[in-house]
N, C-alpha and C. Protein backbone atom coordinates (compact mmCIF):
# COMPACT_ATOMS: atom_id res chain seq x y z
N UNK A 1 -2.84 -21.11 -16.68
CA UNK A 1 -1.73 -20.18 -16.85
C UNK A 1 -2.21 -18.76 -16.49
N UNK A 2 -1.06 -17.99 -15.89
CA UNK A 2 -1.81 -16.48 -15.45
C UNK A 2 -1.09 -15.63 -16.54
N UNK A 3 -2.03 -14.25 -16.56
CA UNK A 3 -1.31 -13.60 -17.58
C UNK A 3 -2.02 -11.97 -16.61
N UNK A 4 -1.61 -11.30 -17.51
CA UNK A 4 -1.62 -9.98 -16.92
C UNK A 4 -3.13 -9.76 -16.60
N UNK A 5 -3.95 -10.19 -17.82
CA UNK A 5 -5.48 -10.06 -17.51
C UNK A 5 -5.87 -10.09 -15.99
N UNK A 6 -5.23 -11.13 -14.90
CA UNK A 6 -5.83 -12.05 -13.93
C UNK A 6 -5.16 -10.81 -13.13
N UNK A 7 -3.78 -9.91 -13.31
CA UNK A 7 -3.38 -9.19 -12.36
C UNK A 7 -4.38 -7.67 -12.41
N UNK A 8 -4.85 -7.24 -13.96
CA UNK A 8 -5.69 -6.41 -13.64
C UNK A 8 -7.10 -6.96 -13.16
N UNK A 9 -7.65 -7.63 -13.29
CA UNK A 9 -9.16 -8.52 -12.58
C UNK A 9 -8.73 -8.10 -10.76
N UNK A 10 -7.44 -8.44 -10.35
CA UNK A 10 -7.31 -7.83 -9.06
C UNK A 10 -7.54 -6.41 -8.93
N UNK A 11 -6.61 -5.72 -9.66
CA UNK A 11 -6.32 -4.77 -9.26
C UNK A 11 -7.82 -3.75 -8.80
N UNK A 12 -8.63 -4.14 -9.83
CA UNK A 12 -10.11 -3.99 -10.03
C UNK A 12 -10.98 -3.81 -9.45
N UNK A 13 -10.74 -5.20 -8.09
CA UNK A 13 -11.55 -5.96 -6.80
C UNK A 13 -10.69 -4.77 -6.26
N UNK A 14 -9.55 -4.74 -5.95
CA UNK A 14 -8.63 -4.11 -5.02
C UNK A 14 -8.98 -2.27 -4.77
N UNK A 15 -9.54 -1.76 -6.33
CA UNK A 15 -10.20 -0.58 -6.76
C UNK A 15 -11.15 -0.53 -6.26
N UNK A 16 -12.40 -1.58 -6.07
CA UNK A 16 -13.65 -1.46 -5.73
C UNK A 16 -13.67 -1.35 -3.74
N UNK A 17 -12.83 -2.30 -3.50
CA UNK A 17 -12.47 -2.30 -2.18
C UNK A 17 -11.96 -1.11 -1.28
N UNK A 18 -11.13 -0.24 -2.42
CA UNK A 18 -10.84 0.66 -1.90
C UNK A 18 -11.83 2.13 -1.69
N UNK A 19 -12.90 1.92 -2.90
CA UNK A 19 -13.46 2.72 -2.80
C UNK A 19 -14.84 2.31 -2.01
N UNK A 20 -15.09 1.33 -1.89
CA UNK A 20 -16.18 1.07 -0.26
C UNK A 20 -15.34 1.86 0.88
N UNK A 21 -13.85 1.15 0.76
CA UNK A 21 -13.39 2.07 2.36
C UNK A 21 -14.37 3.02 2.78
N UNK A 22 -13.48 4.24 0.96
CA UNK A 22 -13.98 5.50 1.52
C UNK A 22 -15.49 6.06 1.60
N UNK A 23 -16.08 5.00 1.36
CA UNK A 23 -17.58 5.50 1.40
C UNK A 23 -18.14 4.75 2.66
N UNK A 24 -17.22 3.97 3.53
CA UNK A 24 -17.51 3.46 4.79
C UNK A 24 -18.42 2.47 4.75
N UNK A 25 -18.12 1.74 3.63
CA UNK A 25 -18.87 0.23 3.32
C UNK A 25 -17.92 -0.41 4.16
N UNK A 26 -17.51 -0.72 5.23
CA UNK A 26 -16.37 -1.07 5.62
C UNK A 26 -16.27 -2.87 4.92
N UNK A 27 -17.93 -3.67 5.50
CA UNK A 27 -17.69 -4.81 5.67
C UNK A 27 -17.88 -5.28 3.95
N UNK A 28 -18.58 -4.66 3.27
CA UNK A 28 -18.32 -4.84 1.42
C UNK A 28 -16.83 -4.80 1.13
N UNK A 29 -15.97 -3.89 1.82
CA UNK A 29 -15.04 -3.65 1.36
C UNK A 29 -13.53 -4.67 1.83
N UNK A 30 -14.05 -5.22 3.38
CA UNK A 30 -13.08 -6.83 3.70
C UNK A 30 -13.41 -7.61 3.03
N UNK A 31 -14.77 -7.89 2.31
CA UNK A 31 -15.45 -8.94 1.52
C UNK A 31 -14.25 -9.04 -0.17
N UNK A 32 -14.13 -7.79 -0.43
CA UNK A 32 -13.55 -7.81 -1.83
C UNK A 32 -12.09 -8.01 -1.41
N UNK A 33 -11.87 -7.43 -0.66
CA UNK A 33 -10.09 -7.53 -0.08
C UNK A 33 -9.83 -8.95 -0.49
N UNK A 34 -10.85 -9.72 0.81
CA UNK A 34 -10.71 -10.93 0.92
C UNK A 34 -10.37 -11.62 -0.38
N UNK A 35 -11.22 -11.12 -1.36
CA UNK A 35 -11.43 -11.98 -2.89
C UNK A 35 -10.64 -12.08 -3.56
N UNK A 36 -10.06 -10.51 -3.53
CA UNK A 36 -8.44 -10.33 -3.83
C UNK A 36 -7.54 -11.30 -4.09
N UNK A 37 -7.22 -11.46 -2.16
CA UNK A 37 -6.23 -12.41 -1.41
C UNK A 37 -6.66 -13.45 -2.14
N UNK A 38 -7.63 -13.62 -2.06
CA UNK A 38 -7.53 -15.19 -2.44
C UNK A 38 -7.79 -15.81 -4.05
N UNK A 39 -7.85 -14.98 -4.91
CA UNK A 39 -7.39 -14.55 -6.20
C UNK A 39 -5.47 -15.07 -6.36
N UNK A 40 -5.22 -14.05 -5.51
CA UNK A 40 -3.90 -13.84 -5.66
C UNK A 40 -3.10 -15.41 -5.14
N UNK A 41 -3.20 -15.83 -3.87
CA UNK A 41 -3.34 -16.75 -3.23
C UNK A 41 -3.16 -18.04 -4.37
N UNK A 42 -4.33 -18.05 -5.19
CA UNK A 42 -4.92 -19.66 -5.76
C UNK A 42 -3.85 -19.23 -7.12
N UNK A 43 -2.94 -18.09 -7.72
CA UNK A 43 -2.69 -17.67 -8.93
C UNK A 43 -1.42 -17.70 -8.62
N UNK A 44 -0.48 -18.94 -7.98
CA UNK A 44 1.36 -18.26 -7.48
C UNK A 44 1.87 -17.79 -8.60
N UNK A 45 2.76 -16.79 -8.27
CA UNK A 45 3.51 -15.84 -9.48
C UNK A 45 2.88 -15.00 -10.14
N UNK A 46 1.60 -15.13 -10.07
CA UNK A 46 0.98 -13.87 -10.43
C UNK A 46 0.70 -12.54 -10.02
N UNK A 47 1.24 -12.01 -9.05
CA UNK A 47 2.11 -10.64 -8.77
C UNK A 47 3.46 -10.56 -9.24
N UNK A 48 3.75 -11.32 -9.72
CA UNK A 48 5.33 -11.11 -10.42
C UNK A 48 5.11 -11.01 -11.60
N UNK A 49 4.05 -11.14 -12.54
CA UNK A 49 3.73 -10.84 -13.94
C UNK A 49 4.11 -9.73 -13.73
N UNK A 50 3.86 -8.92 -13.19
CA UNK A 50 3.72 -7.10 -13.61
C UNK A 50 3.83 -6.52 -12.07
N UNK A 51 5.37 -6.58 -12.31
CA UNK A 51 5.79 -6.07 -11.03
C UNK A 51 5.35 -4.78 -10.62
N UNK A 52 4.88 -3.36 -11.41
CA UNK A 52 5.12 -2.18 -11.11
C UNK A 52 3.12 -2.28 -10.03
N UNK A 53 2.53 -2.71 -11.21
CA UNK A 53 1.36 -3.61 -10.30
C UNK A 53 0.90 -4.53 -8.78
N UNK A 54 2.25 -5.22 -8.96
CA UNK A 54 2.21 -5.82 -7.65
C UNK A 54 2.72 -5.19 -6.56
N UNK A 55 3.23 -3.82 -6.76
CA UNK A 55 3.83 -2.87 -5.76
C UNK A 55 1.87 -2.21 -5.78
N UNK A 56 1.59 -1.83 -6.18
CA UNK A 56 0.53 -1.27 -6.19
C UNK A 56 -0.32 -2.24 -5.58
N UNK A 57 -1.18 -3.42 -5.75
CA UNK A 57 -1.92 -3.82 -5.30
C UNK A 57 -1.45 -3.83 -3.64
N UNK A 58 -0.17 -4.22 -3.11
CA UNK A 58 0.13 -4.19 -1.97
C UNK A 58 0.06 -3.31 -1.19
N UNK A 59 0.77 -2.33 -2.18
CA UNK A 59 -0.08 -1.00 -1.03
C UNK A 59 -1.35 -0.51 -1.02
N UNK A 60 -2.42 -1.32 -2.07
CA UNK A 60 -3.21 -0.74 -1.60
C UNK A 60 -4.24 -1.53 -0.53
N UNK A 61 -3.92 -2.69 -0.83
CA UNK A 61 -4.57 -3.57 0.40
C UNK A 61 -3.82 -3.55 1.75
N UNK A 62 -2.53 -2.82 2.02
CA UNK A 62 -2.06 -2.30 3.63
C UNK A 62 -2.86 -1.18 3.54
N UNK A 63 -3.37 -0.32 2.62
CA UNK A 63 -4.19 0.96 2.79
C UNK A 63 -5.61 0.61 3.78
N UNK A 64 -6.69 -0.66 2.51
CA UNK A 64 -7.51 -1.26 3.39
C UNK A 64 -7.42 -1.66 4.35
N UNK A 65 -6.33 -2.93 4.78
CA UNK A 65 -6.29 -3.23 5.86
C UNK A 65 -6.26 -2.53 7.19
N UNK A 66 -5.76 -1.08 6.84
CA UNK A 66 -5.09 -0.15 8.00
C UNK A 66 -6.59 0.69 8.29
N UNK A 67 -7.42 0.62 6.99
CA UNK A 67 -8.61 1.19 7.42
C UNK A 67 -9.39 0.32 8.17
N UNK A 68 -9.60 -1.00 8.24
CA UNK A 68 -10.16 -2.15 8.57
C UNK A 68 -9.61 -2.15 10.17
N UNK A 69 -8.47 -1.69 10.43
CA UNK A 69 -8.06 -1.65 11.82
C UNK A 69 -7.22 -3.15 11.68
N UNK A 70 -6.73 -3.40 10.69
CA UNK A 70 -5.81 -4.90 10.94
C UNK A 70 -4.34 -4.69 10.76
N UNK A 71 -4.13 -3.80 11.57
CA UNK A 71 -2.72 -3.01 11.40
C UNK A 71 -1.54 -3.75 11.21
N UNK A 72 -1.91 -5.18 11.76
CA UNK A 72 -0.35 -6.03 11.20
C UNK A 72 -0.58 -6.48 10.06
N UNK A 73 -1.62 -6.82 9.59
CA UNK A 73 -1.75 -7.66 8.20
C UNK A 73 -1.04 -6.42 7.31
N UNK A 74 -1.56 -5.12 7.85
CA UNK A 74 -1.12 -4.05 6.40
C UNK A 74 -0.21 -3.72 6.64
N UNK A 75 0.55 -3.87 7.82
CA UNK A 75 2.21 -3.86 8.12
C UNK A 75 2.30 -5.04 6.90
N UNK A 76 2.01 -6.16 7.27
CA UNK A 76 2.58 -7.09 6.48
C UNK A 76 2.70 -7.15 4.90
N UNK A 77 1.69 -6.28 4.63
CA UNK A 77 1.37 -6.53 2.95
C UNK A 77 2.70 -5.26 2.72
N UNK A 78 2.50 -4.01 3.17
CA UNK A 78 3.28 -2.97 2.81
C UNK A 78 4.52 -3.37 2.88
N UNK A 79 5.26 -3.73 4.23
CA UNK A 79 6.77 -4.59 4.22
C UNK A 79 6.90 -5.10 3.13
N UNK A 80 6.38 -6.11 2.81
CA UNK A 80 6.43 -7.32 1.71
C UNK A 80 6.76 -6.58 0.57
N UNK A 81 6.01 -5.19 0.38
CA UNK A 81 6.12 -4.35 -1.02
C UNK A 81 7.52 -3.73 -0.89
N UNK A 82 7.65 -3.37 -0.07
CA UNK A 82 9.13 -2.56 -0.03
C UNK A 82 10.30 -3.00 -0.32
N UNK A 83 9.73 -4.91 0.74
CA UNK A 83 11.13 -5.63 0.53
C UNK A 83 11.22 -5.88 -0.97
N UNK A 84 9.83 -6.29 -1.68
CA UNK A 84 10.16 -6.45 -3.18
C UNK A 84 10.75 -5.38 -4.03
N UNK A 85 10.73 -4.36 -3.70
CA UNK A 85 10.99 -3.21 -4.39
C UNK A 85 12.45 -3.31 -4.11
N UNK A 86 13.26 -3.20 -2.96
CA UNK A 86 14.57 -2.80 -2.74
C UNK A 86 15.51 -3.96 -3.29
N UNK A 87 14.56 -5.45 -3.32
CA UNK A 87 15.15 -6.62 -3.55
C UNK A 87 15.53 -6.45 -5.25
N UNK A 88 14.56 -5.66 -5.94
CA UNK A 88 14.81 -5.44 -7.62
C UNK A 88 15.42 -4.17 -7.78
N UNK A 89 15.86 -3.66 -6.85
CA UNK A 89 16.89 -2.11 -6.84
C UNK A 89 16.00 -1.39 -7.53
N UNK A 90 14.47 -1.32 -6.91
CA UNK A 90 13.85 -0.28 -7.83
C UNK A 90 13.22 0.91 -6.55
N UNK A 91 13.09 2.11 -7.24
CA UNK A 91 12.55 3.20 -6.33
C UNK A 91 10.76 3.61 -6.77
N UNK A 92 10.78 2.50 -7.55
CA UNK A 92 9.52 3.09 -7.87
C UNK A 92 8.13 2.25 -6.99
N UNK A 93 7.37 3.10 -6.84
CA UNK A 93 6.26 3.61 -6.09
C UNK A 93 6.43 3.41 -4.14
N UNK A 94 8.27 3.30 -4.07
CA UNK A 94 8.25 3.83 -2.45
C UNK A 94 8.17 4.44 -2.08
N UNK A 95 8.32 5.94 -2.46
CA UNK A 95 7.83 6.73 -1.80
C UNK A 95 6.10 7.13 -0.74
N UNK A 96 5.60 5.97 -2.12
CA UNK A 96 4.35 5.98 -1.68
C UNK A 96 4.03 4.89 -0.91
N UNK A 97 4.92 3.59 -0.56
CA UNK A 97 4.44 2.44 0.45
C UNK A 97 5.39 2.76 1.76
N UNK A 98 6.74 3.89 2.10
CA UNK A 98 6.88 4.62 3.09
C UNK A 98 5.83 5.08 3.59
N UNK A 99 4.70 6.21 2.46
CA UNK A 99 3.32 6.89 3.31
C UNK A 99 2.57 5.83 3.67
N UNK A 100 2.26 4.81 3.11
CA UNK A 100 1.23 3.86 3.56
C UNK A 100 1.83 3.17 5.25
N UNK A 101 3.24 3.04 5.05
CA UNK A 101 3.45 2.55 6.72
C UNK A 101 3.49 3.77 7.39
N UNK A 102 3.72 4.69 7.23
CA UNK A 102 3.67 5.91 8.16
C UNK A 102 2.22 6.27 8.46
N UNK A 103 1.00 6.15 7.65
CA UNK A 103 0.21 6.08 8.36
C UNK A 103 -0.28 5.45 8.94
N UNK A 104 0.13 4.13 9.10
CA UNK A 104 -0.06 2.88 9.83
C UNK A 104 0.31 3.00 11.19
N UNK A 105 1.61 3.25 11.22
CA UNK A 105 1.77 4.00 12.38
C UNK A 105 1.19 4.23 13.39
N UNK A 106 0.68 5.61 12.02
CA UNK A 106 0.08 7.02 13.20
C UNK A 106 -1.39 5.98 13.86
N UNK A 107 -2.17 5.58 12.80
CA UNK A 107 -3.16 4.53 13.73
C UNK A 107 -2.65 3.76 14.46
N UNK A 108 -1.58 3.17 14.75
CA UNK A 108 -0.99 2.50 15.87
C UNK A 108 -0.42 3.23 17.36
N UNK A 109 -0.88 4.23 17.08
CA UNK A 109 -0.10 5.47 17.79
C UNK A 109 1.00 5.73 17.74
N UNK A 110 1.95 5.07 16.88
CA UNK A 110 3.51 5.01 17.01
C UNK A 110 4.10 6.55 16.53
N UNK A 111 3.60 7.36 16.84
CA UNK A 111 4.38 8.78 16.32
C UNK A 111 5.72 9.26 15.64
N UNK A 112 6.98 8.25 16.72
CA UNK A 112 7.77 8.60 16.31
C UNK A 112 8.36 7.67 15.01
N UNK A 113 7.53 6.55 14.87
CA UNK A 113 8.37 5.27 13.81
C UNK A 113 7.19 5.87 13.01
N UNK A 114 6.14 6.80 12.81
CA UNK A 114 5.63 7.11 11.75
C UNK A 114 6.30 8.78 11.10
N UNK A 115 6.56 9.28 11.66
CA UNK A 115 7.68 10.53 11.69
C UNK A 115 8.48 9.62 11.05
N UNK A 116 9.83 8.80 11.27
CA UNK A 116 10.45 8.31 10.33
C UNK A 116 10.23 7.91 8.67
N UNK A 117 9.15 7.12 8.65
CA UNK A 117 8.67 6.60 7.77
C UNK A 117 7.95 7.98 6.58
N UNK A 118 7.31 8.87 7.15
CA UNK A 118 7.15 10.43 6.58
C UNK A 118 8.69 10.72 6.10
N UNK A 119 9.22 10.54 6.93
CA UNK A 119 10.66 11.73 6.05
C UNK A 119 10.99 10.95 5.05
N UNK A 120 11.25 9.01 5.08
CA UNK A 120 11.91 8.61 4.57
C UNK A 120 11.25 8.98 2.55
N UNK A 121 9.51 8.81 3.14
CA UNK A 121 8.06 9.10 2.22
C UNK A 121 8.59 10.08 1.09
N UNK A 122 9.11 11.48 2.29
CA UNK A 122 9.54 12.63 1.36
C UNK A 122 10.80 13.13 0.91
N UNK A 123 11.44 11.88 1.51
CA UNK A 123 12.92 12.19 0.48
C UNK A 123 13.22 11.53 -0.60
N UNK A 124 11.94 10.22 -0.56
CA UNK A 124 11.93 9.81 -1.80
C UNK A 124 10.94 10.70 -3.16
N UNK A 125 10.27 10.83 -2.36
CA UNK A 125 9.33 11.64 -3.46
C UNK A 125 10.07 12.85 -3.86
N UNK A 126 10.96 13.47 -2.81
CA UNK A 126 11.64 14.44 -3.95
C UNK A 126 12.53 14.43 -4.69
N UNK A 127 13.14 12.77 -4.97
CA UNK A 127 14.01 12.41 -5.47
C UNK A 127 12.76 11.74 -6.98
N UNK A 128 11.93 11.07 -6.64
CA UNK A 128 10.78 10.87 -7.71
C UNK A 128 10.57 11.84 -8.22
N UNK A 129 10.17 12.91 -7.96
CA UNK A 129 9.63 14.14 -8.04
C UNK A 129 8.01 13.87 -8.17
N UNK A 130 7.25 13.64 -6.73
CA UNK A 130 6.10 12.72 -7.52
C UNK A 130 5.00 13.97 -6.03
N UNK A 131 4.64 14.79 -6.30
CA UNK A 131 4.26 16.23 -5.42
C UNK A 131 3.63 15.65 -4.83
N UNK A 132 2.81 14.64 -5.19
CA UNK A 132 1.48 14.36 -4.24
C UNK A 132 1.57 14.02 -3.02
N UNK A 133 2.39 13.09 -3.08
CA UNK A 133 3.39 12.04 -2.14
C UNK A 133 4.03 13.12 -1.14
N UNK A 134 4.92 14.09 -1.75
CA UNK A 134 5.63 15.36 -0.84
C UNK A 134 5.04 15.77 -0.48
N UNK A 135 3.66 16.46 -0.75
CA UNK A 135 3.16 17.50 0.11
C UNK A 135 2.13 16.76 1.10
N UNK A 136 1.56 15.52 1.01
CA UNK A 136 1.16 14.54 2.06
C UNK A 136 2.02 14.60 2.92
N UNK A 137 3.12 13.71 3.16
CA UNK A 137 4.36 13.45 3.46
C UNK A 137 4.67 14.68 4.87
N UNK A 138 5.08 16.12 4.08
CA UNK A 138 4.98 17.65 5.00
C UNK A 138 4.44 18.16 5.08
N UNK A 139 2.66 17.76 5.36
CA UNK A 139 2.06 17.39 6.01
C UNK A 139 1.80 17.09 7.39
N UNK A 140 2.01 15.52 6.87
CA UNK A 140 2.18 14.76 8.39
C UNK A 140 3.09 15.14 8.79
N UNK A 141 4.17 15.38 8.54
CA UNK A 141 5.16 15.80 9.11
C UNK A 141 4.85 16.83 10.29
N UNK A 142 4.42 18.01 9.48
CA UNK A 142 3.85 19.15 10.54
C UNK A 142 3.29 18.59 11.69
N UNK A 143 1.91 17.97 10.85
CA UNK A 143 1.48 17.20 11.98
C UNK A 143 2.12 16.88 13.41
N UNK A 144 3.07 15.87 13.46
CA UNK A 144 3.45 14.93 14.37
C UNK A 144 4.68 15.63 14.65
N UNK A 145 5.49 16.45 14.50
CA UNK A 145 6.38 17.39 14.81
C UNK A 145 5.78 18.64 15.81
């Protein structure tokens, strides 16, 4: 049986993973991804324990992935988060899986479908009121404008 324990034990791997990224452990850091996935994988329904969580773990493994250079997989994980989010009429943490595909994007070179994905980033966040997210957001914006 899964219980919330098994969704934070991810979130954890998913924490550690993220922080190899940024210290450019790259291949430690597909290693834990991986462990993740396949955590998650062998546990069905266990991202649906704790939905506000399973928006989170998703974006943060399209974060890895997009650092990893596997730009569709983290298309794929981030989509997946959004569609779950809009599918439960909830706004919470899109603002922040808009930024995660908008910078996906911009590593894809796609400028202008990452420009979209920025505005959509910061009209949610100023409807969240969640700054971090906004001032990233116009930002990139500047950026790619």
């Amino acid at each position: 049986m899964t219980s919330r324990t098994d969704t934070y034990g991810v979130l954890c791997i998913i924490g550690m993973s993220l922080a190899n990224v940024k210290k450019g452990q790259l291949d430690r850091a597909q290693k834990q991804v991986d462990k993740a996935i396949r955590i998650m994988d062998s546990e069905p329904g266990l991202m649906m324990i704790d939905f506000p969580n399973h928006l989170r773990i998703y974006g943060t493994i399209a974060e890895i992935f997009c650092a990893l250079g596997a730009y569709p997989t983290a298309r794929r994980y981030v989509k997946e988060a959004i569609q779950d989010a809009l599918d439960k009429h909830s706004l919470y943490l899109l603002d922040y899986l808009y930024f995660v595909l908008g910078q996906i994007e911009v590593q894809r070179e796609n400028d202008q479908k990452a420009l979209q994905h920025f505005h959509v980033a910061q009209t949610l966040a100023q409807i969240r009121k969640h700054p971090l997210i906004l001032t990233q957001a116009n930002a990139q914006i500047q950026k790619l404008a």
